[in-house]
N, C-alpha and C. Protein backbone atom coordinates (compact mmCIF):
# COMPACT_ATOMS: atom_id res chain seq x y z
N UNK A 1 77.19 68.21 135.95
CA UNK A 1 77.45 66.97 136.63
C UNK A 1 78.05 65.98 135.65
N UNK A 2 78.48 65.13 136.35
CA UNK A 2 79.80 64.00 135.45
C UNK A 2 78.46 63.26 135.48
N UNK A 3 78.92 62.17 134.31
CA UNK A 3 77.86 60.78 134.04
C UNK A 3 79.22 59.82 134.69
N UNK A 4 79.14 58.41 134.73
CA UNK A 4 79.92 58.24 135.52
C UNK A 4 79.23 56.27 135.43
N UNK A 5 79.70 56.24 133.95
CA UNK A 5 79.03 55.08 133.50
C UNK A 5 80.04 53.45 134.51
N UNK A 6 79.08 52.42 134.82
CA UNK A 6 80.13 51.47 135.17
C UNK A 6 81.00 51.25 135.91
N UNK A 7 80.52 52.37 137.30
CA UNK A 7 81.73 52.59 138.22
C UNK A 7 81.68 51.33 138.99
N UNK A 8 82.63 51.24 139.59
CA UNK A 8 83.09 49.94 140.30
C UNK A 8 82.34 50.44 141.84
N UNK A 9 81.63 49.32 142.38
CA UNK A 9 81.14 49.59 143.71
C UNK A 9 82.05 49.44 144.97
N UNK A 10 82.28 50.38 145.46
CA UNK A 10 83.45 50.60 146.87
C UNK A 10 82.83 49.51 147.85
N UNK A 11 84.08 48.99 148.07
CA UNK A 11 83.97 48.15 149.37
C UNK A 11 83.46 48.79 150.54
N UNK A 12 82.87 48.34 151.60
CA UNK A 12 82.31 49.05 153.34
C UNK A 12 83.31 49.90 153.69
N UNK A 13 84.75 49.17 153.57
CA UNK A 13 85.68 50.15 154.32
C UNK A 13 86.08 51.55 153.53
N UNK A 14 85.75 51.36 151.80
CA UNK A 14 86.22 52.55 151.13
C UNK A 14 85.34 53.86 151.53
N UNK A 15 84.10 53.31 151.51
CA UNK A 15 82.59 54.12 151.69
C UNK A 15 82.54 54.44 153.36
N UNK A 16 83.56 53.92 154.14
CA UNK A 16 83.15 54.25 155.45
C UNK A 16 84.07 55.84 155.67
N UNK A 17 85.57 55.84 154.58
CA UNK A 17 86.45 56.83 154.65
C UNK A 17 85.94 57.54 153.87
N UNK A 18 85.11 57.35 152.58
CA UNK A 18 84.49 58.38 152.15
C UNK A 18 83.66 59.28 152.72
N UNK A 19 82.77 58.48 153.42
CA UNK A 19 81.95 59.35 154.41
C UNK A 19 82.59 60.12 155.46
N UNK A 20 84.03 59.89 155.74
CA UNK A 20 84.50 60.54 156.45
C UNK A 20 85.33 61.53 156.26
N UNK A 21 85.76 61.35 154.92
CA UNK A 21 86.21 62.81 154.48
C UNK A 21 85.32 64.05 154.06
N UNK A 22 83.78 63.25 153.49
CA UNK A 22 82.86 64.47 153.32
C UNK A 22 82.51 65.25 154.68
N UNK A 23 82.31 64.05 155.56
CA UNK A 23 81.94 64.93 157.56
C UNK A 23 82.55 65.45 157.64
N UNK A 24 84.44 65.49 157.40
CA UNK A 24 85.41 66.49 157.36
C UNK A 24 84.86 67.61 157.32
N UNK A 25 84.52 67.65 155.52
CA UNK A 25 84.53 68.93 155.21
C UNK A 25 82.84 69.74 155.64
N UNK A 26 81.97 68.82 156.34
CA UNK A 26 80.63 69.75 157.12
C UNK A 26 81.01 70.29 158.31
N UNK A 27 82.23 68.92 159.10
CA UNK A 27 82.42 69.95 160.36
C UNK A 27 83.17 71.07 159.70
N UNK A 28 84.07 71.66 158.87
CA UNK A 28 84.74 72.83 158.77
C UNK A 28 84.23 73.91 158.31
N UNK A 29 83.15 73.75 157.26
CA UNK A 29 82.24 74.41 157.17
C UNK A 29 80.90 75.26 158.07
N UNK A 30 81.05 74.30 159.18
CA UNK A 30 80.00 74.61 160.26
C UNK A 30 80.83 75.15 161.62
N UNK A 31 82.33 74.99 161.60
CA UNK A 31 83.19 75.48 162.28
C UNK A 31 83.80 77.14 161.57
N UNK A 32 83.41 77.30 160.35
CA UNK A 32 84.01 78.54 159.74
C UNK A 32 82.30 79.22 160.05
N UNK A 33 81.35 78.53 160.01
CA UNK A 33 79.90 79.46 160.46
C UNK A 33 80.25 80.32 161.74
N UNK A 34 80.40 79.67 162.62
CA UNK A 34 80.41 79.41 163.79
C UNK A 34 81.72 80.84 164.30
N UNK A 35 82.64 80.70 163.47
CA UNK A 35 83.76 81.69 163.64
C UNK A 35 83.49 83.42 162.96
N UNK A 36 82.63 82.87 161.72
CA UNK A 36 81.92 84.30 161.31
C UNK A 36 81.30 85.02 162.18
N UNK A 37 79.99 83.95 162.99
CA UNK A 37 79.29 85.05 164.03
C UNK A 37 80.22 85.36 164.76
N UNK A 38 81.48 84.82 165.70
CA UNK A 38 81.96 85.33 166.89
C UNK A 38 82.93 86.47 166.54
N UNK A 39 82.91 86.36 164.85
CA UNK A 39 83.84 87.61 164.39
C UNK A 39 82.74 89.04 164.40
N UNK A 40 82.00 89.20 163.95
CA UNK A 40 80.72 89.65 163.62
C UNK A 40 80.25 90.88 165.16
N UNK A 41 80.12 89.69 166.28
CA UNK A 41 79.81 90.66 166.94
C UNK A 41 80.71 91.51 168.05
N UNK A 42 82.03 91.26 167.70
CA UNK A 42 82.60 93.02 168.44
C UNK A 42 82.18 93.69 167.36
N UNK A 43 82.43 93.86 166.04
CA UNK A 43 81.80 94.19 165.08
C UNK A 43 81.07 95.17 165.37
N UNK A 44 80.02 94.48 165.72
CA UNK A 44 78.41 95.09 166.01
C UNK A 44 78.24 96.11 167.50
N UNK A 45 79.02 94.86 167.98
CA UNK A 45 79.07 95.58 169.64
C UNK A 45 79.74 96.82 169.49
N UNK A 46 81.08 97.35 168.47
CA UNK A 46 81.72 98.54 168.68
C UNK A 46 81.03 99.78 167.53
N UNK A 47 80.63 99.40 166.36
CA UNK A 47 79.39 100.38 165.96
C UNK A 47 78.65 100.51 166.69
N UNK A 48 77.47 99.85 166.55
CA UNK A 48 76.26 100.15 167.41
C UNK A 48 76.40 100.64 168.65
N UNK A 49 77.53 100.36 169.34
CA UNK A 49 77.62 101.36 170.56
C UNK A 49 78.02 102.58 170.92
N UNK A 50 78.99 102.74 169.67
CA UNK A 50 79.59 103.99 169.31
C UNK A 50 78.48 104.61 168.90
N UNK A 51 77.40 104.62 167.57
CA UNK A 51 76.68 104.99 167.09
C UNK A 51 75.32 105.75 168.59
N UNK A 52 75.26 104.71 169.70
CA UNK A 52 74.53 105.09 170.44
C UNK A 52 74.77 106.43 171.41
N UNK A 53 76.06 105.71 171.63
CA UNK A 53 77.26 107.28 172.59
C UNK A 53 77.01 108.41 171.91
N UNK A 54 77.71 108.44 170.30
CA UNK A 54 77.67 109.56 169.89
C UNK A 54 76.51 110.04 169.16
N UNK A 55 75.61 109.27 169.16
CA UNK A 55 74.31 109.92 168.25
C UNK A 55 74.65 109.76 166.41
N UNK A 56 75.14 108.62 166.31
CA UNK A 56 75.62 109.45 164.52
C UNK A 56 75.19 108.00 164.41
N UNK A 57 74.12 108.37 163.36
CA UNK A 57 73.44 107.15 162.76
C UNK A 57 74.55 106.54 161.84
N UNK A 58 75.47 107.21 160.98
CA UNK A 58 76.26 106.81 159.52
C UNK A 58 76.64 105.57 160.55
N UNK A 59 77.32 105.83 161.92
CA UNK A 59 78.25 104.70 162.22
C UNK A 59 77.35 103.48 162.37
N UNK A 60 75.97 103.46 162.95
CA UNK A 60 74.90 102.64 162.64
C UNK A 60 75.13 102.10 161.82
N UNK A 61 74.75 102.49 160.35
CA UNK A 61 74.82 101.82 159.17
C UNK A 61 75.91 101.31 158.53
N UNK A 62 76.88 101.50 159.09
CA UNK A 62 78.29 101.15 159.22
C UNK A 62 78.27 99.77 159.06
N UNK A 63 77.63 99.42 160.47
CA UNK A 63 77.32 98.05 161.48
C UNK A 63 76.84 97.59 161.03
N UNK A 64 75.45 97.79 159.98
CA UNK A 64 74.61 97.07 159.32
C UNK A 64 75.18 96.54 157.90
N UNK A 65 76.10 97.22 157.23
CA UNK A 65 77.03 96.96 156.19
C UNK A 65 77.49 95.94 156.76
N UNK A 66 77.98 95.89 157.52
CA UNK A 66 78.97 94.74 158.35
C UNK A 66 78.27 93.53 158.45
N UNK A 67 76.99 93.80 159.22
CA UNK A 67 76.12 92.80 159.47
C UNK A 67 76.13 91.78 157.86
N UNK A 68 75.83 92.61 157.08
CA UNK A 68 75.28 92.28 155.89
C UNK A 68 76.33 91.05 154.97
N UNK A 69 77.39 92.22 155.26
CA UNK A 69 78.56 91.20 154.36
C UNK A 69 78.72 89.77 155.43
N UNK A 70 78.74 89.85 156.73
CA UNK A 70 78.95 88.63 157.06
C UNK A 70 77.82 87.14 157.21
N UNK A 71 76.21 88.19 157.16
CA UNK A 71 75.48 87.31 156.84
C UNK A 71 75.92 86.45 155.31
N UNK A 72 76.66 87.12 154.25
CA UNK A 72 76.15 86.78 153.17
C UNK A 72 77.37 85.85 153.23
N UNK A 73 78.53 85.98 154.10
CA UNK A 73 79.91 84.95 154.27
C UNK A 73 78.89 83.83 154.88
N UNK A 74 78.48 83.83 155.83
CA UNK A 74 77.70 82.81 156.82
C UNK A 74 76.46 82.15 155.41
N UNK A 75 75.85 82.96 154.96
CA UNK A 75 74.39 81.70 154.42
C UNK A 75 75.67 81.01 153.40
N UNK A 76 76.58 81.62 152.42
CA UNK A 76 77.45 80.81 151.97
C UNK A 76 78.50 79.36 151.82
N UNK A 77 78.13 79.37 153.49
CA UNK A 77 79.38 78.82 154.34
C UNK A 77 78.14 77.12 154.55
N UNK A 78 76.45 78.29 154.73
CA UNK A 78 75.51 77.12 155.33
C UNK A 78 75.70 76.46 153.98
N UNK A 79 74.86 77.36 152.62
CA UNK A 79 74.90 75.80 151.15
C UNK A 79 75.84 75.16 151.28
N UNK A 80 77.13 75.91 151.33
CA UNK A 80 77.93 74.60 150.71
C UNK A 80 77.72 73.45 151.82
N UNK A 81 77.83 73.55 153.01
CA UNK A 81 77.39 72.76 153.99
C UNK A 81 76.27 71.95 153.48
N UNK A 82 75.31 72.41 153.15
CA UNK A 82 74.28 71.43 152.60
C UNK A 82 74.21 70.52 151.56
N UNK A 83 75.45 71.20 150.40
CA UNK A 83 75.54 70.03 149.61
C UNK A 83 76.27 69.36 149.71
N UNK A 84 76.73 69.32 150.91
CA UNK A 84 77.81 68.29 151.54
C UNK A 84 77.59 67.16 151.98
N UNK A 85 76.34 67.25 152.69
CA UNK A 85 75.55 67.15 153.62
C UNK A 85 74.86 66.18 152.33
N UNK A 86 74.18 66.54 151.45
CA UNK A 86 73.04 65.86 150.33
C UNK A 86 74.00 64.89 149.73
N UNK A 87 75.58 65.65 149.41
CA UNK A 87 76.74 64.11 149.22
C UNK A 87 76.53 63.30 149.79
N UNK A 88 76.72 63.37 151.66
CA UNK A 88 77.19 62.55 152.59
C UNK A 88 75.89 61.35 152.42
N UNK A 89 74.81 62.28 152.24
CA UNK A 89 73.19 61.04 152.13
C UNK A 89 73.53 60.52 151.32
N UNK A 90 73.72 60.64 149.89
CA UNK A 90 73.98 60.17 148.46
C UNK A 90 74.74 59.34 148.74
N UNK A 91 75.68 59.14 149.34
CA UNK A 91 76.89 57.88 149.37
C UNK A 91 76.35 57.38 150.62
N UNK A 92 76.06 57.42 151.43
CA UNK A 92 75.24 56.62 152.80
C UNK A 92 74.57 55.89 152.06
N UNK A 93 73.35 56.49 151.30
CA UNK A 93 72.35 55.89 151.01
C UNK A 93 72.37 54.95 150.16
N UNK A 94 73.77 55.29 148.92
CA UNK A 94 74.09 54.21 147.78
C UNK A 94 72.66 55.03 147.17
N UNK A 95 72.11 55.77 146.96
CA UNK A 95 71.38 56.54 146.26
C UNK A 95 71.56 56.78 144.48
N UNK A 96 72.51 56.99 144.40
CA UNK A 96 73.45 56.89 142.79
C UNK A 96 74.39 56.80 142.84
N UNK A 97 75.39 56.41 141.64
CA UNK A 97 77.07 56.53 142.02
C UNK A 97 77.35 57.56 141.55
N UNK A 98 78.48 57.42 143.16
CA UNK A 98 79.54 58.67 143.21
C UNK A 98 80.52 57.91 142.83
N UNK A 99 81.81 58.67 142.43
CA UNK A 99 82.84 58.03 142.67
C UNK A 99 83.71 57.74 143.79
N UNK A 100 84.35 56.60 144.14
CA UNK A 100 84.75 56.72 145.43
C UNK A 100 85.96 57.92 145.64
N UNK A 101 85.71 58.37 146.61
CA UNK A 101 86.42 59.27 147.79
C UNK A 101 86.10 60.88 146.80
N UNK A 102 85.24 60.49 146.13
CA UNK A 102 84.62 62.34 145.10
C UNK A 102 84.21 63.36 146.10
N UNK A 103 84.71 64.45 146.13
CA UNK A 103 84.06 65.42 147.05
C UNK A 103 83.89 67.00 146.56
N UNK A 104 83.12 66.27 145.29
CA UNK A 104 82.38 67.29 144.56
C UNK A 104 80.82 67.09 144.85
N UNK A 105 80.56 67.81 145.58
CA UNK A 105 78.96 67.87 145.66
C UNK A 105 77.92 67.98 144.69
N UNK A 106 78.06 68.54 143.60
CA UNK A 106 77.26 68.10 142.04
C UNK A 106 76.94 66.63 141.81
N UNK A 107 77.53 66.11 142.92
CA UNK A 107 77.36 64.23 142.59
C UNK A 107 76.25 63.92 142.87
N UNK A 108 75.91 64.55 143.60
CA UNK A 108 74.47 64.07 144.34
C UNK A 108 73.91 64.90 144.01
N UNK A 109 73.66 65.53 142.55
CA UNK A 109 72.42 66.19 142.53
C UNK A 109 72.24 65.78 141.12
N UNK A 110 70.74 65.91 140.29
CA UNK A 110 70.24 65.77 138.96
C UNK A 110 70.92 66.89 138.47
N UNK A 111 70.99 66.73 137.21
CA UNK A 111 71.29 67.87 136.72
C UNK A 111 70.06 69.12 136.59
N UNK A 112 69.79 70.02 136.90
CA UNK A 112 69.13 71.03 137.22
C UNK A 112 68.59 71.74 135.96
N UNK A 113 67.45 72.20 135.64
CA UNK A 113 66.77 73.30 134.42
C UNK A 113 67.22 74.25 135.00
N UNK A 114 68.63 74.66 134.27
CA UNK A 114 69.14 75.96 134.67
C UNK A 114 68.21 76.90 133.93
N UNK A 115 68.38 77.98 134.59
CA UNK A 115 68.05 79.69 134.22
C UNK A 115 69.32 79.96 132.60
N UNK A 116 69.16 81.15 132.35
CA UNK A 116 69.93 81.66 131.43
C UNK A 116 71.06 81.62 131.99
N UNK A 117 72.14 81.43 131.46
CA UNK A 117 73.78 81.15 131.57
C UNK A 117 74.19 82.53 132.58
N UNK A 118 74.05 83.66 132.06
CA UNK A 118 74.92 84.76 132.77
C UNK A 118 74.13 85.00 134.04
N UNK A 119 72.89 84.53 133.81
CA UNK A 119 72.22 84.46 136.03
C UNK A 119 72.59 83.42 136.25
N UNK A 120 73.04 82.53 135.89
CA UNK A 120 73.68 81.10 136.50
C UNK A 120 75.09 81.80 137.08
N UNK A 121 75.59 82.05 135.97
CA UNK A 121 76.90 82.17 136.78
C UNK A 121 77.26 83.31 137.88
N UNK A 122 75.92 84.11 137.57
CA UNK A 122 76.62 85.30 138.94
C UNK A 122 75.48 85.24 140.04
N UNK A 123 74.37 84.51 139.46
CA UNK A 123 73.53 84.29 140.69
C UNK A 123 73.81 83.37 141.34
N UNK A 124 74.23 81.99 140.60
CA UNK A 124 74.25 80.47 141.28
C UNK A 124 75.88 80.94 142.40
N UNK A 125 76.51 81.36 142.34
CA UNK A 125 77.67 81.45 142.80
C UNK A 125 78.03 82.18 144.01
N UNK A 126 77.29 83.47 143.95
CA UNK A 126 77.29 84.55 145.15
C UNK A 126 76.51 84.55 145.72
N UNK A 127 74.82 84.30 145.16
CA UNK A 127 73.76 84.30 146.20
C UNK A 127 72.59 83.09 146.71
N UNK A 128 72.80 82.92 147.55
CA UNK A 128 72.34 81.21 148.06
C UNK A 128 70.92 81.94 147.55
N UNK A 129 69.78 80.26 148.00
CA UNK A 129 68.69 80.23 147.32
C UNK A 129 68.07 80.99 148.83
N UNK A 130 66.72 81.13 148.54
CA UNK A 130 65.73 81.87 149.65
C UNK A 130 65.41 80.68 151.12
N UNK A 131 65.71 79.53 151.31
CA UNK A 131 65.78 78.21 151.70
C UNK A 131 67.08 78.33 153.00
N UNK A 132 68.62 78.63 152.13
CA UNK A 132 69.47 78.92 153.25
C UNK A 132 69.03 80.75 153.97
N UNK A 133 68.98 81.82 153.00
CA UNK A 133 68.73 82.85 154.09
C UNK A 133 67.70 82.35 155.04
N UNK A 134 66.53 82.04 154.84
CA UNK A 134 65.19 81.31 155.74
C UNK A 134 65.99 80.65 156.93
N UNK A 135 66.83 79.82 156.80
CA UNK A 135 67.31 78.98 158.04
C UNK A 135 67.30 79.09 159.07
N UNK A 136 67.06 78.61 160.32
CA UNK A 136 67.03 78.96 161.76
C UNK A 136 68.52 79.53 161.93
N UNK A 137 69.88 79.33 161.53
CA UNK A 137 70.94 79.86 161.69
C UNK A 137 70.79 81.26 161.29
N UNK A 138 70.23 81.56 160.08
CA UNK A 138 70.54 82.45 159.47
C UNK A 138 69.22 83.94 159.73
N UNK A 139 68.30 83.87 159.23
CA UNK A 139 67.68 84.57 159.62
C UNK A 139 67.06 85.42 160.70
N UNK A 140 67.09 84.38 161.77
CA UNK A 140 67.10 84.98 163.29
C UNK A 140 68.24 85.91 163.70
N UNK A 141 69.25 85.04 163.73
CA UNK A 141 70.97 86.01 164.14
C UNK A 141 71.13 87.51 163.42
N UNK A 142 71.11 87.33 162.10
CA UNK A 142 71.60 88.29 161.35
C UNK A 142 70.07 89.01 161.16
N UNK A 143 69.23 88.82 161.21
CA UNK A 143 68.24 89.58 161.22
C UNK A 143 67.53 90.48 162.18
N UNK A 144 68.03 89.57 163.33
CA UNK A 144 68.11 90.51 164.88
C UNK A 144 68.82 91.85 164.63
N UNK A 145 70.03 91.86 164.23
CA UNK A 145 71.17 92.35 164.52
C UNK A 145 71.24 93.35 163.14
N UNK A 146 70.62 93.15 161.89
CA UNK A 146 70.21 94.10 160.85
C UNK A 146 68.95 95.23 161.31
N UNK A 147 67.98 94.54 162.04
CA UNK A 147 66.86 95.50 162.84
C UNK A 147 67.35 96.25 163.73
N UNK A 148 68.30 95.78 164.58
CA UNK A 148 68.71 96.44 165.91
C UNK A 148 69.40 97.56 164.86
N UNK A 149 70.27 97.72 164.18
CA UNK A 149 71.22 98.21 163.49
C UNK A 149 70.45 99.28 163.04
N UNK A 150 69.17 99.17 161.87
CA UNK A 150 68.45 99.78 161.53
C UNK A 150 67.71 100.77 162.67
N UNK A 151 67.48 100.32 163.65
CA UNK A 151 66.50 101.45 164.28
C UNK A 151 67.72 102.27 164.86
N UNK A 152 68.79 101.83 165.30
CA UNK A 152 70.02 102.64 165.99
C UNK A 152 69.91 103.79 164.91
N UNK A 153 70.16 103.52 163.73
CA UNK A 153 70.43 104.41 162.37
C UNK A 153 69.38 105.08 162.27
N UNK A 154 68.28 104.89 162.39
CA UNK A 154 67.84 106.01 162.36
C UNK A 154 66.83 106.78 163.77
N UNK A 155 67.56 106.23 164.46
CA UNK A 155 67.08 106.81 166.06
C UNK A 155 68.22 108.41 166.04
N UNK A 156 69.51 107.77 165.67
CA UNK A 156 70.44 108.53 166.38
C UNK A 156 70.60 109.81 165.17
């Protein structure tokens, strides 16, 4: 995170477009969620049904591969959403300074007791915390649909 000594305080109207370019970027983020699931399930619908017709579990697990990679596009899609979201409070709230019209989400956060450097960089980056998988978006949908997947696979 930047230090960000002496910044000049944004006028109502600067902070009202700031806030509106960060909502920008939650609705698009929550509009690219939203486009993952509806990609997701012909997906699912054409394994798993195939898998049922023909009895062949592999194509099952096919589906569940599938499932998998797009859960992990979707909880992706939710963090960044959230630290968008912890921006948008941060500058609402006048909480600390941002800079005006910044739409780096590190703004609004402390700087963090990172882990060791090489799990920072390949954990912090690819795999959200246990908080977004947990989510009512996330866990229910894709977890339905990893079980269903699973028993197809090994029913058939």
């Amino acid at each position: 995170m930047s230090q960000h000594p002496a910044l000049p305080e944004p006028n109502d109207e600067d902070r009202r477009q700031h806030l509106g370019f960060i909502q920008a970027v939650i609705t698009r983020m929550s509009a690219a969620s939203s486009t993952a699931k509806g990609w997701l399930l012909p997906v699912v619908t054409a394994t798993y049904g195939y898998a049922l017709t023909k009895h062949n579990g592999s194509i099952a697990l096919l589906g569940v591969v599938g499932v998998a990679l797009f859960a992990m596009l979707d909880a992706n899609y939710l963090r960044q959403e959230q630290a968008y979201r912890r921006l948008y409070d941060t500058v609402a709230r006048k909480a600390r300074p941002v800079p005006a019209f910044s739409l780096d989400p590190s703004e609004a956060f402390d700087p963090p007791a990172m882990p060791p450097k090489k799990v920072r960089e390949w954990g912090g980056r690819w795999i959200p915390a246990a908080n977004v998988w947990l989510s009512w978006s996330i866990a229910p949908f894709y977890g339905g649909l990893l079980v269903v997947g699973l028993l197809i696979g090994l029913r058939a």
